[in-house]
N, C-alpha and C. Protein backbone atom coordinates (compact mmCIF):
# COMPACT_ATOMS: atom_id res chain seq x y z
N UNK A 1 0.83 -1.19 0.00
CA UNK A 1 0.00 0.00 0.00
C UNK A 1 0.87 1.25 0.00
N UNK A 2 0.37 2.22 -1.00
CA UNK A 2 1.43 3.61 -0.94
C UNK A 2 1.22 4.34 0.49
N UNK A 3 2.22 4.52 1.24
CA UNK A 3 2.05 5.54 2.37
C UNK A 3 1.82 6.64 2.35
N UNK A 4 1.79 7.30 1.46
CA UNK A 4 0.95 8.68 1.10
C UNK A 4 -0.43 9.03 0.51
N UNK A 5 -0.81 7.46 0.48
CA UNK A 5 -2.01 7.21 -0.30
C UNK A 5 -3.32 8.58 -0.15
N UNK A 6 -3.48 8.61 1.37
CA UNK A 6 -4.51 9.71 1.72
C UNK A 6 -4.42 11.39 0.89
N UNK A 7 -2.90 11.45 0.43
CA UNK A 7 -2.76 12.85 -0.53
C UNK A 7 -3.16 12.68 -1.33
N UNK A 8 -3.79 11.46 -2.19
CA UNK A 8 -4.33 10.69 -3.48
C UNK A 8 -5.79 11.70 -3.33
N UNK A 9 -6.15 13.12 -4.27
CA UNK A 9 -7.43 13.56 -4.09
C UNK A 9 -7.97 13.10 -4.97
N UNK A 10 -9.51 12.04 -5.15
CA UNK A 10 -10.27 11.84 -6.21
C UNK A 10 -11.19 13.27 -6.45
N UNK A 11 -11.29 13.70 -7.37
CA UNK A 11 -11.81 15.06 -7.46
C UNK A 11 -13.64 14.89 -8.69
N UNK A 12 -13.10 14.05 -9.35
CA UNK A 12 -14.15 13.98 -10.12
C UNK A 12 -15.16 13.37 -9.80
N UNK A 13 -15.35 12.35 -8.52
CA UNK A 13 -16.96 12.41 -7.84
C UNK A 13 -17.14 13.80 -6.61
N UNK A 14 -16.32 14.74 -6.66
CA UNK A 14 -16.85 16.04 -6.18
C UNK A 14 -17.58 16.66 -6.67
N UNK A 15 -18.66 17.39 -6.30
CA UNK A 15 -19.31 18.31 -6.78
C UNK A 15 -18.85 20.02 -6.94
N UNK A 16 -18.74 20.76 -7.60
CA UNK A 16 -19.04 21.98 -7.96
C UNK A 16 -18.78 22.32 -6.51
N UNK A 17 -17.79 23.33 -6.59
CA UNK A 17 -17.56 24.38 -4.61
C UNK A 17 -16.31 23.88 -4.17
N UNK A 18 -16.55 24.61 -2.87
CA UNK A 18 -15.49 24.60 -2.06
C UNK A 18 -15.63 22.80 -0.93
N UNK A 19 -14.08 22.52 -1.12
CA UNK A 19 -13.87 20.98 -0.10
C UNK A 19 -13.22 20.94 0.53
N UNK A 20 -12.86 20.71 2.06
CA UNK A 20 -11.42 20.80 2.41
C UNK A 20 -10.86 19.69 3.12
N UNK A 21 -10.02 19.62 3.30
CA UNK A 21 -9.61 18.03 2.94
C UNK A 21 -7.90 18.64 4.62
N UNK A 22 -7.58 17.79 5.52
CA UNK A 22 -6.47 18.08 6.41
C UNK A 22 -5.79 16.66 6.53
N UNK A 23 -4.56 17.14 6.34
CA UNK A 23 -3.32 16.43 6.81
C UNK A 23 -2.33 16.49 7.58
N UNK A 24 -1.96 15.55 7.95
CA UNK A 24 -0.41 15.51 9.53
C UNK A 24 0.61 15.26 8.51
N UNK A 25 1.40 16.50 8.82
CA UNK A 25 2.86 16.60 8.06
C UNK A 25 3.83 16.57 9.44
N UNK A 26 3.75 15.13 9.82
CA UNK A 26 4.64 14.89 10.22
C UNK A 26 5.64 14.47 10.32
N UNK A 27 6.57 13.79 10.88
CA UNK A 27 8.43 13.33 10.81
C UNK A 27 8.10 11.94 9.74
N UNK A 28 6.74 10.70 9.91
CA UNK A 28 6.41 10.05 9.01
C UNK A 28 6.32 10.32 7.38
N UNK A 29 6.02 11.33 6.96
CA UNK A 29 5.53 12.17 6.06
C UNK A 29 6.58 12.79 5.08
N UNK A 30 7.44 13.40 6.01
CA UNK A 30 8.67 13.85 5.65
C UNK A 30 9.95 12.97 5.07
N UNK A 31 9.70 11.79 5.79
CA UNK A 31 10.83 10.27 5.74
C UNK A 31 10.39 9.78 4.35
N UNK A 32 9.09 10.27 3.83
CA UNK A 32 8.75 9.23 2.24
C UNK A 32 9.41 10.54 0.84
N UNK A 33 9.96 10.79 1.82
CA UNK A 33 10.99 11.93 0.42
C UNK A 33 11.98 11.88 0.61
N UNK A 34 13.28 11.96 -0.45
CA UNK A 34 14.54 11.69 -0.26
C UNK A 34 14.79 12.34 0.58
N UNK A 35 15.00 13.88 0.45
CA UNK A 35 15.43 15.06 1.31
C UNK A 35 15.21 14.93 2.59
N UNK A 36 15.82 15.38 3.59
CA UNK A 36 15.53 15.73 5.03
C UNK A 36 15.58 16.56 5.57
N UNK A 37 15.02 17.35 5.48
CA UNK A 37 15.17 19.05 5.41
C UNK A 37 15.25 19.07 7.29
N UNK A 38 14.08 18.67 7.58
CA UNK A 38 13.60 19.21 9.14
C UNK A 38 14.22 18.11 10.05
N UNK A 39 14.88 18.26 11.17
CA UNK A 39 14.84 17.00 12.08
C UNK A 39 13.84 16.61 12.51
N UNK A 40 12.58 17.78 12.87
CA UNK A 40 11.57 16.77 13.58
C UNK A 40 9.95 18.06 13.17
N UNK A 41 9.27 17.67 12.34
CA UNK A 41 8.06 18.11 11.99
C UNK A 41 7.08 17.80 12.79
N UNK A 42 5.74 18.97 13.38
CA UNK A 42 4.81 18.70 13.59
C UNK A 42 3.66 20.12 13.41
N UNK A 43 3.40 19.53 11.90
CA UNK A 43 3.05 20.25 10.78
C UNK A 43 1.33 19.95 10.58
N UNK A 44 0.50 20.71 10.36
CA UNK A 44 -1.01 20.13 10.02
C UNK A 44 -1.16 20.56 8.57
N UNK A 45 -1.62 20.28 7.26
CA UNK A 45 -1.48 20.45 6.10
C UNK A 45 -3.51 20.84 5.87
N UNK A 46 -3.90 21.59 5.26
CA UNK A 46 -4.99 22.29 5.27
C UNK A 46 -5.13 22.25 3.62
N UNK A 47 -5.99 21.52 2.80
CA UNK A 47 -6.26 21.44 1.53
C UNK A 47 -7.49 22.69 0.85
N UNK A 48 -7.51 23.41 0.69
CA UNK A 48 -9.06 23.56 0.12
C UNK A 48 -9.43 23.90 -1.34
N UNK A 49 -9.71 22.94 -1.94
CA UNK A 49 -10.30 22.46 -3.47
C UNK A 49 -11.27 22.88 -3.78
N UNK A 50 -11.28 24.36 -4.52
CA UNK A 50 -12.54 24.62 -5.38
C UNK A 50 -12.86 24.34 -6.68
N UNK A 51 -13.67 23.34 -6.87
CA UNK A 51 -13.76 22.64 -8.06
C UNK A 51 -14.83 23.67 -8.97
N UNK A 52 -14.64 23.93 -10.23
CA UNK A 52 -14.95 24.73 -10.60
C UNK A 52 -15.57 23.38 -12.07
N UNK A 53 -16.13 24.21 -13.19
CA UNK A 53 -16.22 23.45 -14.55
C UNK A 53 -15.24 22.88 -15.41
N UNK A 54 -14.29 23.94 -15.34
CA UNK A 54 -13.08 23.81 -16.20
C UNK A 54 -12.06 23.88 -16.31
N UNK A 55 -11.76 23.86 -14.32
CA UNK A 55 -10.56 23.86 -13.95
C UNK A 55 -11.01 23.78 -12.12
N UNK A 56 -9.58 23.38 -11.31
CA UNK A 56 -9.80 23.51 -9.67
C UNK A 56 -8.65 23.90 -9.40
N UNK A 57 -9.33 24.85 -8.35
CA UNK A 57 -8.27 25.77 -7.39
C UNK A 57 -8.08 25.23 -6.39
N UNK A 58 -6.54 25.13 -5.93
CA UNK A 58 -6.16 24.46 -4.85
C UNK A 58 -5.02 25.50 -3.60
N UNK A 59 -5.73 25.54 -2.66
CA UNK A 59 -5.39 26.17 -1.55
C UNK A 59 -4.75 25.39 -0.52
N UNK A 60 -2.92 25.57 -0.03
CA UNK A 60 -2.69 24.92 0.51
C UNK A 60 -2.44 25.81 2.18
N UNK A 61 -2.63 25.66 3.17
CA UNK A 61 -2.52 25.71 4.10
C UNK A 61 -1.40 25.19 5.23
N UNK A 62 -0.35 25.73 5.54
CA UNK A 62 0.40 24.71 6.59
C UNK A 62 0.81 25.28 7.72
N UNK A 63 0.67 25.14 9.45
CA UNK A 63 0.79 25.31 9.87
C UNK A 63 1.62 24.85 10.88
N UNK A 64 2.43 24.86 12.32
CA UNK A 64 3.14 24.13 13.24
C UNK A 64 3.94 24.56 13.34
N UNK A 65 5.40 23.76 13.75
CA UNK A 65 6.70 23.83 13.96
C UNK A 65 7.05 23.05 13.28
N UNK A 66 8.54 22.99 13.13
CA UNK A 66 9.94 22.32 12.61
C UNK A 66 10.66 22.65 13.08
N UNK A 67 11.88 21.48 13.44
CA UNK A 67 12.97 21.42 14.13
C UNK A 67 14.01 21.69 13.26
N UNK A 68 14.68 22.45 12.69
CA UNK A 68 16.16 23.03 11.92
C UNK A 68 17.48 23.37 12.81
N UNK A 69 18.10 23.00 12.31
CA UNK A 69 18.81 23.29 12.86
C UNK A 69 19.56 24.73 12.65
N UNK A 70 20.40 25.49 13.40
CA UNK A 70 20.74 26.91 13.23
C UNK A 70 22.19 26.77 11.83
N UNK A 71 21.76 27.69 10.88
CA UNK A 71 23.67 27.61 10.38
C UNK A 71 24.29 28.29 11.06
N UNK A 72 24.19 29.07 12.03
CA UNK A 72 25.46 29.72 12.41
C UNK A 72 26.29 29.04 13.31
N UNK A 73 25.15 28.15 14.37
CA UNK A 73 26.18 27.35 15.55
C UNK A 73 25.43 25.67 15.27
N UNK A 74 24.81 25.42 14.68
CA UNK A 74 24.42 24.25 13.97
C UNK A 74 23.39 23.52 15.48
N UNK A 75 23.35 24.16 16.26
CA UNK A 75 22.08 23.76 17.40
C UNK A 75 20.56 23.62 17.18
N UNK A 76 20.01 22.82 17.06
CA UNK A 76 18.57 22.73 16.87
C UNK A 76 17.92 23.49 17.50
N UNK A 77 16.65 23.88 16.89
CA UNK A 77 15.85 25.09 17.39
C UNK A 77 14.35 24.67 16.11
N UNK A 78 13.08 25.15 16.97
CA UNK A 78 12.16 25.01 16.15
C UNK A 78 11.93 26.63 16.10
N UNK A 79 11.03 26.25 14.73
CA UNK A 79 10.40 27.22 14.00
C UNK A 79 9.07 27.00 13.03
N UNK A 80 8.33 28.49 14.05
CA UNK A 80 6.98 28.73 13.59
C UNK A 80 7.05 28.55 12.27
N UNK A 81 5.76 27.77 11.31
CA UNK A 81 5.80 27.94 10.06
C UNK A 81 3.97 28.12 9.73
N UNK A 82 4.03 28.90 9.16
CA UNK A 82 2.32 29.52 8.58
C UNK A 82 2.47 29.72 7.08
N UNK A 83 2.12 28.78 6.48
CA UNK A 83 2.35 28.92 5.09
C UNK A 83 1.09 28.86 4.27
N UNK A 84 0.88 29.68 3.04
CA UNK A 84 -0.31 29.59 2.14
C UNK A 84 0.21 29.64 0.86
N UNK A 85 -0.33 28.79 0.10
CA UNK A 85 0.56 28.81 -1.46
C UNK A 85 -1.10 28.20 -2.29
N UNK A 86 -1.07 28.79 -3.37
CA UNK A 86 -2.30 28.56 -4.46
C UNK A 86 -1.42 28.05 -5.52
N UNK A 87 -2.60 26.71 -5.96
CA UNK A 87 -2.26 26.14 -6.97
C UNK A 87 -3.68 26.15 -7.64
N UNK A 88 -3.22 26.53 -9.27
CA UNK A 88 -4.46 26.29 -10.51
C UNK A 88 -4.36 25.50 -11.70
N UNK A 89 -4.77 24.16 -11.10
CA UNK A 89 -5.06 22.84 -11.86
C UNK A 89 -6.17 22.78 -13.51
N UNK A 90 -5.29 23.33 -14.63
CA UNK A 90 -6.48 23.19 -15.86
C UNK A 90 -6.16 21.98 -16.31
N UNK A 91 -7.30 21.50 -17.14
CA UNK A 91 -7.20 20.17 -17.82
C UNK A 91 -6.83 20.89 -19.08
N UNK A 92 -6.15 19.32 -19.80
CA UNK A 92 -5.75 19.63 -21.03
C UNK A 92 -5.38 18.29 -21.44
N UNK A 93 -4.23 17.91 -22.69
CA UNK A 93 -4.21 16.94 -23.40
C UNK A 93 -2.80 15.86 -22.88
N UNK A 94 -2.45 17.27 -21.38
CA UNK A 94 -0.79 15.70 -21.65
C UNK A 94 -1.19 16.00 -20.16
N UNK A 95 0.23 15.98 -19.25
CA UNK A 95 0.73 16.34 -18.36
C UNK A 95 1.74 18.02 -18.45
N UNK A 96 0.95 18.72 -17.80
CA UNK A 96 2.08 20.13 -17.99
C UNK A 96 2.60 20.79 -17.09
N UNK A 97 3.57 21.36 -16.82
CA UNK A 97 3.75 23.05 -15.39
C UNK A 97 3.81 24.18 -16.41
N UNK A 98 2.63 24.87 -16.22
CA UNK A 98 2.98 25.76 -17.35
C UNK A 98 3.29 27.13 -16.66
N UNK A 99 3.28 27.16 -15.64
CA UNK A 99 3.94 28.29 -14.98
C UNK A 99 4.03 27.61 -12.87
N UNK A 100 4.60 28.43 -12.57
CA UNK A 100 4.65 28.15 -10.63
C UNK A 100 3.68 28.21 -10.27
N UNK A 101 2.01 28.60 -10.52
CA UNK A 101 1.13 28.35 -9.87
C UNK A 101 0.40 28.07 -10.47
N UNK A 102 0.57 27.02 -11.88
CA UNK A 102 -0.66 26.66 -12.96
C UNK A 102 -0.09 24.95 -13.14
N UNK A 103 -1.35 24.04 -13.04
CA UNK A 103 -0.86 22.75 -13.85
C UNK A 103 -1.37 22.45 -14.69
N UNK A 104 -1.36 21.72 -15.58
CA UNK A 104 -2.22 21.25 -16.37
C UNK A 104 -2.34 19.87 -16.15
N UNK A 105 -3.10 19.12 -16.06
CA UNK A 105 -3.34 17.49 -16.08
C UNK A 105 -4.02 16.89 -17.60
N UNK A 106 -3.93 15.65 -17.92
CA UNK A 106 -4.88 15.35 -19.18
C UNK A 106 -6.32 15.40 -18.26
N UNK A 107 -7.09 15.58 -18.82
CA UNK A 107 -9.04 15.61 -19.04
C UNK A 107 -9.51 14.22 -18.62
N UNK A 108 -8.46 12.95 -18.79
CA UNK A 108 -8.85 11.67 -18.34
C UNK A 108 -8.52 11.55 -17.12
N UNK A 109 -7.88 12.60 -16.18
CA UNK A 109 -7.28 12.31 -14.61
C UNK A 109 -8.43 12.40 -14.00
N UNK A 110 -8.68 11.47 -12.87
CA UNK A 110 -9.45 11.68 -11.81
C UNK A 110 -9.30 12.05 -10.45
N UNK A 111 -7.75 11.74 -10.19
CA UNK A 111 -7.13 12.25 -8.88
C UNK A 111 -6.20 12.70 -9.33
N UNK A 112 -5.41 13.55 -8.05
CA UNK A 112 -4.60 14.19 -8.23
C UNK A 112 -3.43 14.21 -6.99
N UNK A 113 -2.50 14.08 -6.54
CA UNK A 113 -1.54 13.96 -5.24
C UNK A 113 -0.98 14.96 -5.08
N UNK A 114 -1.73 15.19 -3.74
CA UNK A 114 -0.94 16.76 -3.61
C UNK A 114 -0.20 16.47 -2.71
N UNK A 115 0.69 15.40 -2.15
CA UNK A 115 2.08 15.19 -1.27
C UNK A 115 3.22 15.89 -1.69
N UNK A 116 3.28 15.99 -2.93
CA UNK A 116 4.51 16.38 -3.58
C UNK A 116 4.39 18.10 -3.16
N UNK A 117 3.44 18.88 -3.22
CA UNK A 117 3.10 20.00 -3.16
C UNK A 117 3.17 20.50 -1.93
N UNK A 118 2.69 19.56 -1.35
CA UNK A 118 2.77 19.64 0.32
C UNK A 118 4.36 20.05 0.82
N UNK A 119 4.79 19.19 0.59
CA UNK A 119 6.05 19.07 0.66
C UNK A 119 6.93 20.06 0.36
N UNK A 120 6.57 20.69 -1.02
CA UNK A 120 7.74 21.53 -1.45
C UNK A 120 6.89 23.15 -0.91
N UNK A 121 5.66 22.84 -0.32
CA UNK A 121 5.23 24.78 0.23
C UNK A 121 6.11 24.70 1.70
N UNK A 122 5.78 23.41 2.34
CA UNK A 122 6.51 23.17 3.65
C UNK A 122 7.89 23.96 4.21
N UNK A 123 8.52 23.77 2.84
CA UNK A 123 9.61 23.59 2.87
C UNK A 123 10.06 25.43 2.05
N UNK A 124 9.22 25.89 1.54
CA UNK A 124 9.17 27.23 1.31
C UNK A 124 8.39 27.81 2.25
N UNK A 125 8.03 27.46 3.29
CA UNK A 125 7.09 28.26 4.86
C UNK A 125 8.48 28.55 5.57
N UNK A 126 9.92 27.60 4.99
CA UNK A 126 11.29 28.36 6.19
C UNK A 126 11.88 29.12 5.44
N UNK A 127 12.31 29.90 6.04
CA UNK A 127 13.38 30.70 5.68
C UNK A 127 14.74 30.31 5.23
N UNK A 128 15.70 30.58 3.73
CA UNK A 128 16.94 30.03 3.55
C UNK A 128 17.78 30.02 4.50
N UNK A 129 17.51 31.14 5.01
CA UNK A 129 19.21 31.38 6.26
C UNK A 129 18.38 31.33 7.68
N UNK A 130 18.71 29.99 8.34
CA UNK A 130 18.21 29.36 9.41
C UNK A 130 18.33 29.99 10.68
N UNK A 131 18.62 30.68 11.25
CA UNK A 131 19.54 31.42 12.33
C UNK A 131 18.00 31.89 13.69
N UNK A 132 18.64 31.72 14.56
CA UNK A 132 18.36 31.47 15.96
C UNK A 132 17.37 33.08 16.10
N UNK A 133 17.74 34.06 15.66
CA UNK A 133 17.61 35.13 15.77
C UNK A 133 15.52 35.64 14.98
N UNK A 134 15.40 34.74 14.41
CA UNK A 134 14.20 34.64 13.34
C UNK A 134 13.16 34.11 14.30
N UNK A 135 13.87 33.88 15.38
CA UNK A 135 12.24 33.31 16.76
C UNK A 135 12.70 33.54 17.93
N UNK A 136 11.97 34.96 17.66
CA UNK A 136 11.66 35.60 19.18
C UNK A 136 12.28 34.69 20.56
N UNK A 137 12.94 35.22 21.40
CA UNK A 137 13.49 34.70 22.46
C UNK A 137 14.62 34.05 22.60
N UNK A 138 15.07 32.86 20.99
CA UNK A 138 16.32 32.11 21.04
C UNK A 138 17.10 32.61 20.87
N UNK A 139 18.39 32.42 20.79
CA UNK A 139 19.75 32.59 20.79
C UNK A 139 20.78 31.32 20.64
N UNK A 140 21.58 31.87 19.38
CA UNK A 140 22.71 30.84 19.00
C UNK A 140 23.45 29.93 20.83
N UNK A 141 24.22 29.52 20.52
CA UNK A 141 24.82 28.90 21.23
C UNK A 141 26.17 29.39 21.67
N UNK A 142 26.43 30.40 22.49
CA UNK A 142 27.19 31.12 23.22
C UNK A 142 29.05 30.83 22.81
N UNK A 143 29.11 29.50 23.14
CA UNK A 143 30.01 29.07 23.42
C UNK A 143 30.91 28.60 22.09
N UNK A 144 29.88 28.49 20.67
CA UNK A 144 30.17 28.17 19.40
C UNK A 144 30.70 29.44 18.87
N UNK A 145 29.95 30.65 19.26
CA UNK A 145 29.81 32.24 18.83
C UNK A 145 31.13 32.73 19.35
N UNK A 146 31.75 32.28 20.25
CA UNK A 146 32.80 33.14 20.49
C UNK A 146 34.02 32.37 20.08
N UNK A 147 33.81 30.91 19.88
CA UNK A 147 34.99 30.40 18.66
C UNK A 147 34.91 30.82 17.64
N UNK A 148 33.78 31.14 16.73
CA UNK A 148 33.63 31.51 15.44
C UNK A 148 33.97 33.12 15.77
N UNK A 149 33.99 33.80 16.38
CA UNK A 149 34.51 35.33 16.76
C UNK A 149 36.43 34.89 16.74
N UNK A 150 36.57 34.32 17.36
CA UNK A 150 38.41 34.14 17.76
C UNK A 150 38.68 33.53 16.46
N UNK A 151 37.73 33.00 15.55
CA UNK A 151 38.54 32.67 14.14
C UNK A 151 38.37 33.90 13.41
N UNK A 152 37.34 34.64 13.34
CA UNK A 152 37.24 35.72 12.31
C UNK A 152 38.62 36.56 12.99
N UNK A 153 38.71 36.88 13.83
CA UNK A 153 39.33 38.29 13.98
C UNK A 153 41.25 38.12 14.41
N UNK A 154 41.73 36.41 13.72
CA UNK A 154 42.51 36.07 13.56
C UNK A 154 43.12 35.60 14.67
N UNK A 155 43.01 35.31 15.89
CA UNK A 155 43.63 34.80 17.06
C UNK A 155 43.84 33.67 16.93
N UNK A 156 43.10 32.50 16.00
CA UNK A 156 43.53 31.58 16.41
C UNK A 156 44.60 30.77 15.81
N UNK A 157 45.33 31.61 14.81
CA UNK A 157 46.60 30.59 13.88
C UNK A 157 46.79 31.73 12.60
N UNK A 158 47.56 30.93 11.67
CA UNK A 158 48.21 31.63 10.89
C UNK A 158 47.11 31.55 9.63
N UNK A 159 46.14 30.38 9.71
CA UNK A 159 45.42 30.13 8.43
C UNK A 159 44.48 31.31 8.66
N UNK A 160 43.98 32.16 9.55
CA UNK A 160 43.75 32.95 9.38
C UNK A 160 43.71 34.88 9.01
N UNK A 161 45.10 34.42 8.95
CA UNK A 161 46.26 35.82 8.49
C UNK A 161 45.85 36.65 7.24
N UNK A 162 45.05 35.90 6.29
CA UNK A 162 44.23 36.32 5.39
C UNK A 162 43.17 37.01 5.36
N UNK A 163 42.11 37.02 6.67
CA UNK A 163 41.52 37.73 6.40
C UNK A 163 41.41 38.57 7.44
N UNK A 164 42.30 38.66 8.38
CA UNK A 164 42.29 39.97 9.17
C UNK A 164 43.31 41.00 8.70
N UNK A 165 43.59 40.86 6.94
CA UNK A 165 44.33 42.34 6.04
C UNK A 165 45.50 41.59 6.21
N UNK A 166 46.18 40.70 6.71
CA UNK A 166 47.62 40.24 6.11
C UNK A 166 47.65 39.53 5.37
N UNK A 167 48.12 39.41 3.84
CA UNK A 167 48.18 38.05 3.06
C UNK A 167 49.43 37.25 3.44
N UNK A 168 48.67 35.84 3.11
CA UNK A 168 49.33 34.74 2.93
C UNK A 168 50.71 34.64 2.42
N UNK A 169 51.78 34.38 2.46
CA UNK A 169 53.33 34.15 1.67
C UNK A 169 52.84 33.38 0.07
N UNK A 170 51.84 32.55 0.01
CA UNK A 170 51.92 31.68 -1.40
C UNK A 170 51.35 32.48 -2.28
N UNK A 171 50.67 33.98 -1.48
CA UNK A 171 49.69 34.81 -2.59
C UNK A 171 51.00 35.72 -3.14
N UNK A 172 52.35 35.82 -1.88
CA UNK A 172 53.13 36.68 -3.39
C UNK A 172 53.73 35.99 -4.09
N UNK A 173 54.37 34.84 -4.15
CA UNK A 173 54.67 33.97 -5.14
C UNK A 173 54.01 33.83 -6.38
N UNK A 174 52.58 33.71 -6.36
CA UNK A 174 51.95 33.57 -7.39
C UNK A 174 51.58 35.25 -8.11
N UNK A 175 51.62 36.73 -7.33
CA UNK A 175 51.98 37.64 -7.77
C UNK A 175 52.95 37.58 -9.20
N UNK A 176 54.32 37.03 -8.85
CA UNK A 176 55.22 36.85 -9.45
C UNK A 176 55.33 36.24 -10.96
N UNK A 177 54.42 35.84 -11.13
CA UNK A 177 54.10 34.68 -12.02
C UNK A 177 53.67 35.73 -13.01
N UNK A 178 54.30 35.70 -14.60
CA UNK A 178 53.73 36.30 -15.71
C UNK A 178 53.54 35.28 -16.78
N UNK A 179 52.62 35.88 -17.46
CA UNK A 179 51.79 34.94 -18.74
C UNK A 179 52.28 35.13 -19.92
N UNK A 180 52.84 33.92 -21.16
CA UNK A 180 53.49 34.59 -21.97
C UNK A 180 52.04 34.72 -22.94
């Protein structure tokens, strides 16, 4: 049996209007995709399908936390996610993306899986640059922050002589070097 089976929407014994349809985007959920974006999801997924004559509008909804970890000191930390993304499903003769918020399906589809969709708004509800500072109250990890301070500002060795304004000895050597 497919484990995502329940994202399987049959749409064509719907009637005409609005349907809404909820899902648990949780750590289960997340594990049936290569990627692993979140350490630990607990996500509610909010569908709402307005089936129209000649096309359906699809409203995705996502709400909860996720566990990310920080890039600056790499410490886990969750984060609020409230996400809304519209998708507009027309029929037509193949399979298409004819733009970021348009699909096309053939006219013979009867369902449609919106896991995949789920998945990739989820994952556009975080922010690229992960950092501690983006939820109210946290803070990096003290003790990481002031190693990464003693490397920037060159204290801790010579590999860093470069970027506190002294160059390296191998950068004038290669100065030296002309092209015939």
């Amino acid at each position: 049996m497919k484990p995502l089976k329940t994202f399987d929407i049959a749409f064509v014994g719907l009637s005409s209007g609005l349907h809404e349809f909820t899902f648990v985007l949780d750590n289960n959920f997340f594990a049936c995709f290569d990627e692993q974006i979140f350490l630990n999801s607990e996500l509610t997924g909010k569908l709402v399908l307005n089936k129209k004559n000649n096309m359906i509008d699809l409203d995705f909804y996502i709400q909860g936390k996720v566990e990310v970890e920080c890039d600056r000191c790499m410490d886990p930390f969750w984060y609020d996610v409230n996400a809304h993304q519209s998708l507009y499903v027309k029929f037509g003769d193949h399979m298409e993306e004819q733009a970021a918020d348009v699909l096309i399906i053939p006219a013979t589809e009867s369902h449609i899986d919106v896991s995949q969709y789920f998945f990739e708004f989820a994952i556009l509800g975080i922010p690229v640059k992960r950092v501690h500072e983006i939820q109210p109250g946290q803070q990096c990890n003290e003790e990481i922050i002031a190693k990464l301070k003693k490397y920037m500002t060159g204290e801790a060795g010579d590999e860093t002589s470069q970027s506190s304004g002294n160059p390296h000895p191998a950068w004038d050597a290669l100065k030296n070097l002309k092209f015939n």
